[in-house]
C-alpha atoms as a PDB file:
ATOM      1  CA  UNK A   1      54.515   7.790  87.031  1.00  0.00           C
ATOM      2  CA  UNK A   2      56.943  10.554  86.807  1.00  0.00           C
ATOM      3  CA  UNK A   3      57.958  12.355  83.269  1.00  0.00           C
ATOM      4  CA  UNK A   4      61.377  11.818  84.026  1.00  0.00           C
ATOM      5  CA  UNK A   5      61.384   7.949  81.850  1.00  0.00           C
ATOM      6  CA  UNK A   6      64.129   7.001  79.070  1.00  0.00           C
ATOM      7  CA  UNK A   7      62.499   5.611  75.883  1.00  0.00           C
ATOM      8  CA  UNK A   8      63.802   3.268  73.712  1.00  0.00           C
ATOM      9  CA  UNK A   9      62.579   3.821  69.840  1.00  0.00           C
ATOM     10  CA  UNK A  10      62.936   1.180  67.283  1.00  0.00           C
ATOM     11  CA  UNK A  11      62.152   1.494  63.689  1.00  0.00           C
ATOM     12  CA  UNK A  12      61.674   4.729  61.502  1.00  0.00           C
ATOM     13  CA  UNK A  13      58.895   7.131  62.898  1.00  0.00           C
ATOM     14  CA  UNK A  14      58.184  10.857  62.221  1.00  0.00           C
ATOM     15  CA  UNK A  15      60.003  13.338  63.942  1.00  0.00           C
ATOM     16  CA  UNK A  16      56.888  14.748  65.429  1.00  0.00           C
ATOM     17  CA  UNK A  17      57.106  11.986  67.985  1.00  0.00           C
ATOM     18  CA  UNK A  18      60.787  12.864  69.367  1.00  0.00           C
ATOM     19  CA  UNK A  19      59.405  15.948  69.409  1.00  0.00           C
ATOM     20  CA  UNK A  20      56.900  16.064  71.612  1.00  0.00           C
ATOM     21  CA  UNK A  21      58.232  12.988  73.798  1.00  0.00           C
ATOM     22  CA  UNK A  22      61.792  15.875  74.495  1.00  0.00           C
ATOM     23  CA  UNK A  23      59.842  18.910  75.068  1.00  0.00           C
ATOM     24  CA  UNK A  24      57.907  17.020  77.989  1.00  0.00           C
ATOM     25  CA  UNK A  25      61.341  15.758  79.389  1.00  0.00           C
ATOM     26  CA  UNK A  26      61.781  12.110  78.377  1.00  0.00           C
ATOM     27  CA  UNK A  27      64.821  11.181  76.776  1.00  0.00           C
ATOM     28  CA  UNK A  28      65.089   9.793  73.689  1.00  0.00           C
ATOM     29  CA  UNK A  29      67.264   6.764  72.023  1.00  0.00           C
ATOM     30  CA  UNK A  30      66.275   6.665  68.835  1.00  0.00           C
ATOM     31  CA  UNK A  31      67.664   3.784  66.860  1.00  0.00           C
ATOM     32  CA  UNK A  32      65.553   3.064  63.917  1.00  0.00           C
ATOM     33  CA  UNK A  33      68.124   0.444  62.279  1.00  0.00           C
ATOM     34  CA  UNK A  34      68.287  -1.504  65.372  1.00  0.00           C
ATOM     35  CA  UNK A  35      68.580  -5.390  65.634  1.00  0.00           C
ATOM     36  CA  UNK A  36      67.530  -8.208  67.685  1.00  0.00           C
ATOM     37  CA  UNK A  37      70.543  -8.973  69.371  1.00  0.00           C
ATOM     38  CA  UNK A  38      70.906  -5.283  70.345  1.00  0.00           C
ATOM     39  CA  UNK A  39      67.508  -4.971  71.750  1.00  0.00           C
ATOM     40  CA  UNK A  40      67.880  -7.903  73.649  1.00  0.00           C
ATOM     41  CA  UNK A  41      71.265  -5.982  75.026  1.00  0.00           C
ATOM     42  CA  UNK A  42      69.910  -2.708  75.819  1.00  0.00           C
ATOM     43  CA  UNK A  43      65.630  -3.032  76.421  1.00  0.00           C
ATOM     44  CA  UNK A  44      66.989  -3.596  80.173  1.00  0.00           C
ATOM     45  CA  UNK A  45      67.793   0.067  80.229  1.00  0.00           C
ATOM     46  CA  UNK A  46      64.924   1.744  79.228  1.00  0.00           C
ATOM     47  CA  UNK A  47      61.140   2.500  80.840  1.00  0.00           C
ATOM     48  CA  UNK A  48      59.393   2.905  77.278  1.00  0.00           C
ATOM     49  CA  UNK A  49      59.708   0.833  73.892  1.00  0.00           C
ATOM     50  CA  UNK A  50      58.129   1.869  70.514  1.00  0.00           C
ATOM     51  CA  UNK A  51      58.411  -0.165  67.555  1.00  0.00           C
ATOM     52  CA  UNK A  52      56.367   0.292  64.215  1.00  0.00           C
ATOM     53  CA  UNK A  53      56.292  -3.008  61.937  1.00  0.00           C
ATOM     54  CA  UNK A  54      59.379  -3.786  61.436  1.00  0.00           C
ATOM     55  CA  UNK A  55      60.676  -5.138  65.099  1.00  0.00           C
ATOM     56  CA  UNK A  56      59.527  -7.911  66.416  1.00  0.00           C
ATOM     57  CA  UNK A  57      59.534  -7.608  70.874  1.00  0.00           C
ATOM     58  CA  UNK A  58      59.618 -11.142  71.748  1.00  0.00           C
ATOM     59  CA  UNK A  59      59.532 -12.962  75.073  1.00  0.00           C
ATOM     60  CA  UNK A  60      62.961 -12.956  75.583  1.00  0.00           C
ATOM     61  CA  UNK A  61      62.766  -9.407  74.714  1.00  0.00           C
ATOM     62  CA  UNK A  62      60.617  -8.625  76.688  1.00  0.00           C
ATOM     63  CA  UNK A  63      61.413 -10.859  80.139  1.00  0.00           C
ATOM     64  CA  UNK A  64      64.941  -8.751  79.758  1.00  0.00           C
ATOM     65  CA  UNK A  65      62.688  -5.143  79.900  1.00  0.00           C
ATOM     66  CA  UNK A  66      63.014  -5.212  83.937  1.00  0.00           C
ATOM     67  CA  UNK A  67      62.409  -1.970  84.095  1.00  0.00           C
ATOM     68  CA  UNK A  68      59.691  -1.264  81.055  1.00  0.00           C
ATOM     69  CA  UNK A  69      56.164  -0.025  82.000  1.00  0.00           C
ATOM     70  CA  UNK A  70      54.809   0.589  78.204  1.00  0.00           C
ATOM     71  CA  UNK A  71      55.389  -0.491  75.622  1.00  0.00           C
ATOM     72  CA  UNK A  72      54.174   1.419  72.257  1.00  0.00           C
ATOM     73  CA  UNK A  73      53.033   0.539  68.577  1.00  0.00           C
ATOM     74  CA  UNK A  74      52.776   3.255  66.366  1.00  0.00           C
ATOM     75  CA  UNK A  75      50.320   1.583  63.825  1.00  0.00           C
ATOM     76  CA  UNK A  76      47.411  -0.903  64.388  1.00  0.00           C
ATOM     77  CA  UNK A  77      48.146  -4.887  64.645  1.00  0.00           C
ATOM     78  CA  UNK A  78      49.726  -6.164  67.571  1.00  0.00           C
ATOM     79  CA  UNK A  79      51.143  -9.512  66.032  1.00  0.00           C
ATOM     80  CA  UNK A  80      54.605  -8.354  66.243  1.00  0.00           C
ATOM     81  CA  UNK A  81      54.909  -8.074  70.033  1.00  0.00           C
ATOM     82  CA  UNK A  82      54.005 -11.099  72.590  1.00  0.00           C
ATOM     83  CA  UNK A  83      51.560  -9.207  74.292  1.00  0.00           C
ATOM     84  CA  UNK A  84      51.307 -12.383  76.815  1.00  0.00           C
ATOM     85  CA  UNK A  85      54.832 -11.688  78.026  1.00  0.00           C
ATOM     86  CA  UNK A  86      54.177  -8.033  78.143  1.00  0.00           C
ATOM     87  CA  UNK A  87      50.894  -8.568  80.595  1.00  0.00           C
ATOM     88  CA  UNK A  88      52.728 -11.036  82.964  1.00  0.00           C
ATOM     89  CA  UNK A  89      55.368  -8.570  83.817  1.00  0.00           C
ATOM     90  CA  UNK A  90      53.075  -6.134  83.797  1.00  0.00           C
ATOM     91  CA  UNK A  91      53.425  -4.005  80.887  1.00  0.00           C
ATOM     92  CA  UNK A  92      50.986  -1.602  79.040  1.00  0.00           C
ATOM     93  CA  UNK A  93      51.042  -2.600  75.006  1.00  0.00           C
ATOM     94  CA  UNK A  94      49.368   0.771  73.604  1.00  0.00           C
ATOM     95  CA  UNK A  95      48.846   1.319  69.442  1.00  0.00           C
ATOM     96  CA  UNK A  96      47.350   3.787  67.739  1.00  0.00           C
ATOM     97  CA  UNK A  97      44.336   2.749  65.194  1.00  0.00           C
ATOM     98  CA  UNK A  98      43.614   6.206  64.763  1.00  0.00           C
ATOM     99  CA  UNK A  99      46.586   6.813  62.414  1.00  0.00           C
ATOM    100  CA  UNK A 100      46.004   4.100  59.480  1.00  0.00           C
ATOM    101  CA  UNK A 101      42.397   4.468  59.110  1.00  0.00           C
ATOM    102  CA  UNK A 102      42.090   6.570  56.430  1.00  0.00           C
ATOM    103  CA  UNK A 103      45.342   5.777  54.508  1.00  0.00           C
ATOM    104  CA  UNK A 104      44.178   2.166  54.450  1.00  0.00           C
ATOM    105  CA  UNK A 105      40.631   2.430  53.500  1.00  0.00           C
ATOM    106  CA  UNK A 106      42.165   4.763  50.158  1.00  0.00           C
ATOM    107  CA  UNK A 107      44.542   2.197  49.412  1.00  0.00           C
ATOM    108  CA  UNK A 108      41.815  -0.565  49.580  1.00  0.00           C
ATOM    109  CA  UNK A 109      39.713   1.780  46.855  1.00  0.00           C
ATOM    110  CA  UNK A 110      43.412   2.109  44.818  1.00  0.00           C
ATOM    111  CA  UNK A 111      43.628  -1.639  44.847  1.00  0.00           C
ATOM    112  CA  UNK A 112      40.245  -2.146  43.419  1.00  0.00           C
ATOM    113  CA  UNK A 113      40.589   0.284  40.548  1.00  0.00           C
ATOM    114  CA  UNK A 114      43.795  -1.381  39.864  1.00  0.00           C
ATOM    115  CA  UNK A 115      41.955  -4.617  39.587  1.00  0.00           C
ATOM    116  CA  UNK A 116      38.926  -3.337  38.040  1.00  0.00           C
ATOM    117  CA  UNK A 117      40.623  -1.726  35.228  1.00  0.00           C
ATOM    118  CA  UNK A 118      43.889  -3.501  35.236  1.00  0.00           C
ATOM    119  CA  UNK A 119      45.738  -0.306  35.597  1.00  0.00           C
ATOM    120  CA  UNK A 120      49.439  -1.842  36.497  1.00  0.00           C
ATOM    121  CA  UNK A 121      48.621  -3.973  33.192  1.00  0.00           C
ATOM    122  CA  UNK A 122      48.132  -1.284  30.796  1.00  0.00           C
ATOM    123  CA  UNK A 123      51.717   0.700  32.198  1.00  0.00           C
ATOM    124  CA  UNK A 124      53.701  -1.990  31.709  1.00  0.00           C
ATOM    125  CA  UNK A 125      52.243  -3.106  28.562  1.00  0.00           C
ATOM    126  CA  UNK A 126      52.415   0.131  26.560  1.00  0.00           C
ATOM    127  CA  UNK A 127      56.513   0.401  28.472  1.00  0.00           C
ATOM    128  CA  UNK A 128      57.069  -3.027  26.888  1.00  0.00           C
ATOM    129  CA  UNK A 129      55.939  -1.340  23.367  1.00  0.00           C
ATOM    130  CA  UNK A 130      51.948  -2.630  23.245  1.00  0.00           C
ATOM    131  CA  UNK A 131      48.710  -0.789  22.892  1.00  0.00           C
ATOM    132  CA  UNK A 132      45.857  -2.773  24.418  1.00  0.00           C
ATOM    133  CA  UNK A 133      43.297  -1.172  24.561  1.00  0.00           C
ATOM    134  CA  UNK A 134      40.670  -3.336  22.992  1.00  0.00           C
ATOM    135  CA  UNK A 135      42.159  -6.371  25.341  1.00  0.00           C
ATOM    136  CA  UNK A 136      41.690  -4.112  28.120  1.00  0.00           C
ATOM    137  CA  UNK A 137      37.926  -4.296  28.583  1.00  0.00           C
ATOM    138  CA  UNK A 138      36.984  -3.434  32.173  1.00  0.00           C
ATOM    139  CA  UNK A 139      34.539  -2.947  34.897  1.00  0.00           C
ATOM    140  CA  UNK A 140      32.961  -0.070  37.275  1.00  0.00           C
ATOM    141  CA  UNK A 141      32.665  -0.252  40.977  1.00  0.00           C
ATOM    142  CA  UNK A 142      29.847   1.442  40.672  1.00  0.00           C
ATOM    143  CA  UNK A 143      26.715  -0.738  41.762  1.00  0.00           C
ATOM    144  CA  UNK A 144      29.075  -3.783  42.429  1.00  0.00           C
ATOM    145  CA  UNK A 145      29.110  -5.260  45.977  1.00  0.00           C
ATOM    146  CA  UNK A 146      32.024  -4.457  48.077  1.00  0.00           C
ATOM    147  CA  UNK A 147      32.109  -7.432  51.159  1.00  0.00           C
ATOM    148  CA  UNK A 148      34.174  -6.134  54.223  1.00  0.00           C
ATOM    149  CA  UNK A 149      35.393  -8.856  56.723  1.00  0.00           C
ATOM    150  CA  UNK A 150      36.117  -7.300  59.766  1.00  0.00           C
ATOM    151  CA  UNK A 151      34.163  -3.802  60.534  1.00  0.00           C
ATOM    152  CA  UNK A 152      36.605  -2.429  63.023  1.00  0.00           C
ATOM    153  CA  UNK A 153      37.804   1.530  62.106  1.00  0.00           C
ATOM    154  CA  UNK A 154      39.372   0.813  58.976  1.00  0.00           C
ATOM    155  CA  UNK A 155      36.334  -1.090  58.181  1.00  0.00           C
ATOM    156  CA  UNK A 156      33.951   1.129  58.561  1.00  0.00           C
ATOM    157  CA  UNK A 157      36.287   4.038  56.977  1.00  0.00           C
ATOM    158  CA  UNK A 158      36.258   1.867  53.830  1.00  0.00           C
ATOM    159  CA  UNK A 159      32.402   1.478  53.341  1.00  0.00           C
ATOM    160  CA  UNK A 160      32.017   5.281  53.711  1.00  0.00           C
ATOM    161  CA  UNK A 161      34.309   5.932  50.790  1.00  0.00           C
ATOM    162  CA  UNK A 162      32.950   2.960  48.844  1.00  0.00           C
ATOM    163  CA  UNK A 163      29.285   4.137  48.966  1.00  0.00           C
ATOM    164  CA  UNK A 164      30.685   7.248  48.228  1.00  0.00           C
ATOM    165  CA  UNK A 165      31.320   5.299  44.715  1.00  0.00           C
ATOM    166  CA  UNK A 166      27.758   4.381  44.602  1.00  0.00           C
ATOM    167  CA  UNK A 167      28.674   0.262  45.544  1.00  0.00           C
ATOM    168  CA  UNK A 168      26.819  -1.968  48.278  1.00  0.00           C
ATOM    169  CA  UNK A 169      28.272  -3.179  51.417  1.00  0.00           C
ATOM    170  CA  UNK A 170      28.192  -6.417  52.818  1.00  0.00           C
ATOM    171  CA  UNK A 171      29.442  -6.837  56.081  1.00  0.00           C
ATOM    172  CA  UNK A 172      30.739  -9.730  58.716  1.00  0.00           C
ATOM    173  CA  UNK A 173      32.932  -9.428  61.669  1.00  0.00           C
ATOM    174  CA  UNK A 174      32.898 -12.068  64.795  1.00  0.00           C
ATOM    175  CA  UNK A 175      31.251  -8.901  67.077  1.00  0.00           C
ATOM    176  CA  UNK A 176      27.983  -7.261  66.371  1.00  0.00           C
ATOM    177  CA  UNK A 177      28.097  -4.619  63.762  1.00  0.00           C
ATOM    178  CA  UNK A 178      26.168  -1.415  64.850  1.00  0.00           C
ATOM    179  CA  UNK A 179      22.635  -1.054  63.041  1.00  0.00           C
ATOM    180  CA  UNK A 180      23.283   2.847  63.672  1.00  0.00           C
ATOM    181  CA  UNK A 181      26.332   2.293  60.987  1.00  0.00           C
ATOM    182  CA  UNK A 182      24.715  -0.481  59.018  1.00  0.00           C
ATOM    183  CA  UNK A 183      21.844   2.313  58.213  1.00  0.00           C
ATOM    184  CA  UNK A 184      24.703   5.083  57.587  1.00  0.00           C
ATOM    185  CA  UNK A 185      26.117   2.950  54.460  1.00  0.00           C
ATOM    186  CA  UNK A 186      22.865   0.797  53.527  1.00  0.00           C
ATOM    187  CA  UNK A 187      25.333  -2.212  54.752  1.00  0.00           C
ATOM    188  CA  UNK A 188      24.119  -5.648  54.477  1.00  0.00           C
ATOM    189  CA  UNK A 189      25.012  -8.054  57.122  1.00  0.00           C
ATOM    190  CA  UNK A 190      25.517 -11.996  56.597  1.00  0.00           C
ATOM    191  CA  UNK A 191      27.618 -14.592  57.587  1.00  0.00           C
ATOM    192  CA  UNK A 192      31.285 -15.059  56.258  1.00  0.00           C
ATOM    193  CA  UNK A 193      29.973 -17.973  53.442  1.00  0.00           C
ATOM    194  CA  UNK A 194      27.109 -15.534  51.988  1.00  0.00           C
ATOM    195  CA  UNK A 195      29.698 -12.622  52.048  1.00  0.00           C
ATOM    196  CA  UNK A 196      32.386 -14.347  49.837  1.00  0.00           C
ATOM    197  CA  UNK A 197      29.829 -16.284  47.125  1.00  0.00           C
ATOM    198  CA  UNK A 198      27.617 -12.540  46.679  1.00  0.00           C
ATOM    199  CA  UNK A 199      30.432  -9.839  46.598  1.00  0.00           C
ATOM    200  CA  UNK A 200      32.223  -9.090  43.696  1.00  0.00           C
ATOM    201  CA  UNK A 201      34.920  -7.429  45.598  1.00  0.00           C
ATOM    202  CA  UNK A 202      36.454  -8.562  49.210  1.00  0.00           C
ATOM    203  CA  UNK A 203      38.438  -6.760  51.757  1.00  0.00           C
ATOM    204  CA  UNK A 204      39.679  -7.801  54.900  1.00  0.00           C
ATOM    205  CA  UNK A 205      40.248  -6.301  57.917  1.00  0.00           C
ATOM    206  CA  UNK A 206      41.016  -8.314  60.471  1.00  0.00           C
ATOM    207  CA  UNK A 207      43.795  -9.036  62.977  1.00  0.00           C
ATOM    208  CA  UNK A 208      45.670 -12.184  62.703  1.00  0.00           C
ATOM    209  CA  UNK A 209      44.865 -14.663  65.685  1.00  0.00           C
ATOM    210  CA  UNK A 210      45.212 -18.354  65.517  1.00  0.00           C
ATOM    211  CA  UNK A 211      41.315 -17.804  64.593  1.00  0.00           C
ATOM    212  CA  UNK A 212      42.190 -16.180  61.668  1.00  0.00           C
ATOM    213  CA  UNK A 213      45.071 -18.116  60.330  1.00  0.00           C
ATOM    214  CA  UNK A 214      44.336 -19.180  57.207  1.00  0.00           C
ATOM    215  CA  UNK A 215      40.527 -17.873  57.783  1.00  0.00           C
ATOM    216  CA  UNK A 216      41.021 -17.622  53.247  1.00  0.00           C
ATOM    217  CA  UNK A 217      41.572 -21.435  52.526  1.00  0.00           C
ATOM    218  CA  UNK A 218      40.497 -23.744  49.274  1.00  0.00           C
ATOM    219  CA  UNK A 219      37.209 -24.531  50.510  1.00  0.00           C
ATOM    220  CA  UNK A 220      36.400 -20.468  51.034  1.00  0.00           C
ATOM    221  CA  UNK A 221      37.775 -19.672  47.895  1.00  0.00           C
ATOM    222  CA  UNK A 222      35.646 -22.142  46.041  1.00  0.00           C
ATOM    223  CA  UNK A 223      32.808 -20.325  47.869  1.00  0.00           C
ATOM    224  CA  UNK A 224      33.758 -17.053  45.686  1.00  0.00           C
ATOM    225  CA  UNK A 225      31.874 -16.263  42.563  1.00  0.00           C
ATOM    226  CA  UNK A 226      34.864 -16.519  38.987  1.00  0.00           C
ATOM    227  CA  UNK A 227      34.647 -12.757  38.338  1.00  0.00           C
ATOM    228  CA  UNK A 228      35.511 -12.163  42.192  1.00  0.00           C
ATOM    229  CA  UNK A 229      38.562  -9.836  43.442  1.00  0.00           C
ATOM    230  CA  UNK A 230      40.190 -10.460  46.708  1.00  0.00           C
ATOM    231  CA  UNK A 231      42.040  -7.462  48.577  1.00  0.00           C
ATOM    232  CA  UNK A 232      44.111  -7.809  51.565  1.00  0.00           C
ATOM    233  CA  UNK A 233      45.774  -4.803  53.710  1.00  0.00           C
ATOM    234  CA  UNK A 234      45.314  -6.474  57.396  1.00  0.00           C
ATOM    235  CA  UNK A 235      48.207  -9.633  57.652  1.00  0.00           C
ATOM    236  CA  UNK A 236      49.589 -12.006  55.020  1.00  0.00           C
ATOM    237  CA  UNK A 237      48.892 -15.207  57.582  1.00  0.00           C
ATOM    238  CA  UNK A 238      44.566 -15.151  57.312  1.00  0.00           C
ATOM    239  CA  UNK A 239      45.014 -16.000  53.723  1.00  0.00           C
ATOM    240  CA  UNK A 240      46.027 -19.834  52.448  1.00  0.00           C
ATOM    241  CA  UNK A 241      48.846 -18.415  49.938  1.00  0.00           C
ATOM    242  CA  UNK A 242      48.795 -22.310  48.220  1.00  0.00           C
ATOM    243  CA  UNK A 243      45.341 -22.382  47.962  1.00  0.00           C
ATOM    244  CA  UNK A 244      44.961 -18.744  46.216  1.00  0.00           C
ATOM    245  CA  UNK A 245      47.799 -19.272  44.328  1.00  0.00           C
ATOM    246  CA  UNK A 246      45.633 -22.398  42.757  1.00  0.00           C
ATOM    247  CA  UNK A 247      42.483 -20.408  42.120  1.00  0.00           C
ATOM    248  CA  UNK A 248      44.207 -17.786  40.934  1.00  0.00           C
ATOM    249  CA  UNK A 249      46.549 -19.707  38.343  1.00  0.00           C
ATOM    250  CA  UNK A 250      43.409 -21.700  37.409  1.00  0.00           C
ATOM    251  CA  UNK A 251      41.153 -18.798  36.843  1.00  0.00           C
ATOM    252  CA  UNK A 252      38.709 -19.988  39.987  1.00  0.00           C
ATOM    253  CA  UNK A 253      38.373 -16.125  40.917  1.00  0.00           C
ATOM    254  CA  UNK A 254      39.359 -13.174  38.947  1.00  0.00           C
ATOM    255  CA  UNK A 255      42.381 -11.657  40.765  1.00  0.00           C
ATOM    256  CA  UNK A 256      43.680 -10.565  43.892  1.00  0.00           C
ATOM    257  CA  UNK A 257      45.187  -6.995  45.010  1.00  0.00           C
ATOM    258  CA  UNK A 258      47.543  -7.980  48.124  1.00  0.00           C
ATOM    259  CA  UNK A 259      49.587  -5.233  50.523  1.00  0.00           C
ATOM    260  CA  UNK A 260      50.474  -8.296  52.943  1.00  0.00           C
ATOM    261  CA  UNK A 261      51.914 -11.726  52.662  1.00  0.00           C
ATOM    262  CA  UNK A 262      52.615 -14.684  55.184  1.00  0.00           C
ATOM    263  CA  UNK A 263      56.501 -14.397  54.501  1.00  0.00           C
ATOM    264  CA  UNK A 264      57.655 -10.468  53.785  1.00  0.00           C
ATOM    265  CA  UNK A 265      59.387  -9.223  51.931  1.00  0.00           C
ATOM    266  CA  UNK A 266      57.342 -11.039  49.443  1.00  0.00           C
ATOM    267  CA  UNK A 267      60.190 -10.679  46.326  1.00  0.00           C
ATOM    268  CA  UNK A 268      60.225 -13.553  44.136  1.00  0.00           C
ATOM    269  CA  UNK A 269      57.180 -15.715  45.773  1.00  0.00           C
ATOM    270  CA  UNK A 270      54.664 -17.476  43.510  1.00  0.00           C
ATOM    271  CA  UNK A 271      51.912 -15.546  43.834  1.00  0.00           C
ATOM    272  CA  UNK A 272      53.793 -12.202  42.493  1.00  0.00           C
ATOM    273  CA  UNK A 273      54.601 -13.931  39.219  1.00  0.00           C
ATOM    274  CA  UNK A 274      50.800 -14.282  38.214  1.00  0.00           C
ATOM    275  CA  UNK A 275      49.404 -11.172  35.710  1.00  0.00           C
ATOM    276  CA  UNK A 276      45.996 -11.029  37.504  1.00  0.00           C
ATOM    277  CA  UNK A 277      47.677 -10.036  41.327  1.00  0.00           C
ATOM    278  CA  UNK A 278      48.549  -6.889  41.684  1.00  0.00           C
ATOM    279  CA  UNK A 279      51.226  -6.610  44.435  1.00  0.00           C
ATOM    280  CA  UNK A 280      52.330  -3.630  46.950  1.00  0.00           C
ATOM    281  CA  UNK A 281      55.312  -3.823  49.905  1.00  0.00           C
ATOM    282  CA  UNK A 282      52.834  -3.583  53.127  1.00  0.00           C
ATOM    283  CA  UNK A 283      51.991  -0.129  52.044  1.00  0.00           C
ATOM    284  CA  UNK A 284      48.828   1.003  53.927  1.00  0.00           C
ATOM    285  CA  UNK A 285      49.931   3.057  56.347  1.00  0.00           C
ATOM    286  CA  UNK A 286      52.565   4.451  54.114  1.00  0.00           C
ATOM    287  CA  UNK A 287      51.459   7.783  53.643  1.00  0.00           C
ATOM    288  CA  UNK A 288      53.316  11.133  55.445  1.00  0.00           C
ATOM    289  CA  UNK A 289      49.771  12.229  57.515  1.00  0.00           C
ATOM    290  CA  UNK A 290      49.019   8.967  58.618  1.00  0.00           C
ATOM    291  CA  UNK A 291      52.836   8.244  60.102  1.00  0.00           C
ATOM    292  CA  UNK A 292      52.414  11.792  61.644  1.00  0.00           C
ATOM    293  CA  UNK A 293      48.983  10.839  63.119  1.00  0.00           C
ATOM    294  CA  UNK A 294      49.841   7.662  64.172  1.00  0.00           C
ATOM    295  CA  UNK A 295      53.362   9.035  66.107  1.00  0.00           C
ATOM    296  CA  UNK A 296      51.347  12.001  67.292  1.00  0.00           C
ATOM    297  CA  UNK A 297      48.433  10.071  68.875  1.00  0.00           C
ATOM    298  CA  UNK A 298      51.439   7.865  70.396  1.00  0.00           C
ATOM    299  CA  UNK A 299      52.929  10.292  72.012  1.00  0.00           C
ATOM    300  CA  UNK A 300      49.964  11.858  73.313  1.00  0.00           C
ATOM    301  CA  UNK A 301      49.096   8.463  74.584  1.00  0.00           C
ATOM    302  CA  UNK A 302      52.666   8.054  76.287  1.00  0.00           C
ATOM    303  CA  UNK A 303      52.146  11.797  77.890  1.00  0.00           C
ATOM    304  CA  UNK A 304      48.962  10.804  79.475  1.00  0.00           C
ATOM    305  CA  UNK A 305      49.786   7.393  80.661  1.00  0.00           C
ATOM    306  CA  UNK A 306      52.738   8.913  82.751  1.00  0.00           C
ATOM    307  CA  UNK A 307      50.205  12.350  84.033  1.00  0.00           C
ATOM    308  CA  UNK A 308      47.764   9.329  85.529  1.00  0.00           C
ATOM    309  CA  UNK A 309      45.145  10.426  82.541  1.00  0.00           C
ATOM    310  CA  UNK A 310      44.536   7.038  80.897  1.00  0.00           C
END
């Protein structure tokens, strides 16, 4: 595949990308605001497409890409592009895992610090003119268990800074988890319904599949011991909103830190009105090195694909 390829760039992404993408002879559209209609007008044009979170390639997208040969995420799910329309015309859907790993995993820790000491409580408490401190009794991580669904790299990033903080890991994910790793981190592994009634603290980290939809409903929840925290960074859709909004409300489980919801932007939903869920805008990967990683490794990625590399 020659160098000589025009690419087609959708949302926001740090300049380091452009960069190296021009100086090895591609030519750049960059169009960060860009909508659905226009896409659907212009992907006909262009060899390469890279989108972040915000665009959605769909299969009318991407049946009008005639002359697209990759297409690029610069983050880790894949959710937001039909990656069954991309393989039948033959496509190459590329991402780059590399660049959220760490920024996730710290945000996961953030979250449970929040939730553990009920940080965003105390702010806006002493702003609204009251001094709580003897309400505010709360808890360490330290010695609590920490149970990770889904031990991909952020996964694993995660239990390495949480036994860092002196907690246990429990672990479950659908493939085998590496005993090499499991040693590392003193993880314990058990099934998804011994993970959720022992751990004080869940995290998932899992793609969204139609196996995962909803993989968080009532009956899992009622699994989950009262002083329990749930975190979610990986997608909105694997958790039952109605359901956790019940145990929630009803004080079934402690509280819940979530990044991700099933319908974002997430402003004025039910869940964000409750004082024990601590809520952030689909944050993880929201940090400057991780956005430079993650459009660095993409570009590499791109330069390779077209030298015959990879």
């Amino acid at each position: 595949m020659s160098m000589d390829k025009s690419v087609l760039i959708c949302d926001q992404v740090d300049k380091i990308l452009n960069e190296i993408l021009q100086k090895n002879g591609l030519k750049i559209t960059y169009e960060p605001e860009i909508s659905p209609d226009q896409i659907r007008e212009k992907i006909g044009s262009f060899d390469i497409v890279i989108v972040r979170s915000r665009t959605k390639l769909t299969k009318d997208m991407i049946d009008r890409a005639s002359q697209c040969k990759i297409i690029a995420r610069v983050g880790v799910g894949l959710d937001n592009i039909d990656l069954e329309a991309a393989k039948a015309k033959g496509i190459r859907v590329i991402n780059a895992v590399e660049g959220a790993m760490n920024a996730v995993a710290e945000l996961v820790l953030g979250l449970m610090l929040s939730l553990a000491r009920e940080i965003p409580r105390a702010d806006r408490e002493i702003r609204n003119g009251k001094w709580l401190k003897k309400e505010l009794m709360g808890s360490e991580l330290s010695g609590k268990y920490l149970g990770i669904v889904g031990l991909g790299n952020i996964g694993k990033k995660l239990a390495r800074h949480a036994r860092a903080l002196n907690m246990n890991i429990i672990g479950y994910d659908v493939v085998p988890i590496q005993d090499e790793f499991s040693r590392e981190v003193g993880l314990v592994k058990a099934d998804l319904d011994t993970l959720l009634s022992s751990a004080d603290f869940i995290s998932f980290h899992v793609p969204f599949t139609p196996q995962t939809h909803h993989l968080v409903n009532a009956e899992r929840l009622s699994k989950m011991k009262k002083t329990a925290y749930i975190i979610n960074t990986s997608r909105g859709e694997i958790i039952d909103e109605e359901a956790l909004y019940g145990a929630l409300k009803e004080g079934r489980i402690a509280g819940a830190a979530l990044d991700v919801f099933e319908k974002e932007p997430a402003v004025g939903q039910k869940l964000t009105t409750l004082q024990n869920v601590i809520c952030t805008p689909h944050m993880g990967a929201q940090t400057r090195e991780a956005q430079a990683l993650a459009a660095n490794v993409i570009a590499e990625k791109i330069i390779m694909i077209l030298r015959g590399v990879i």
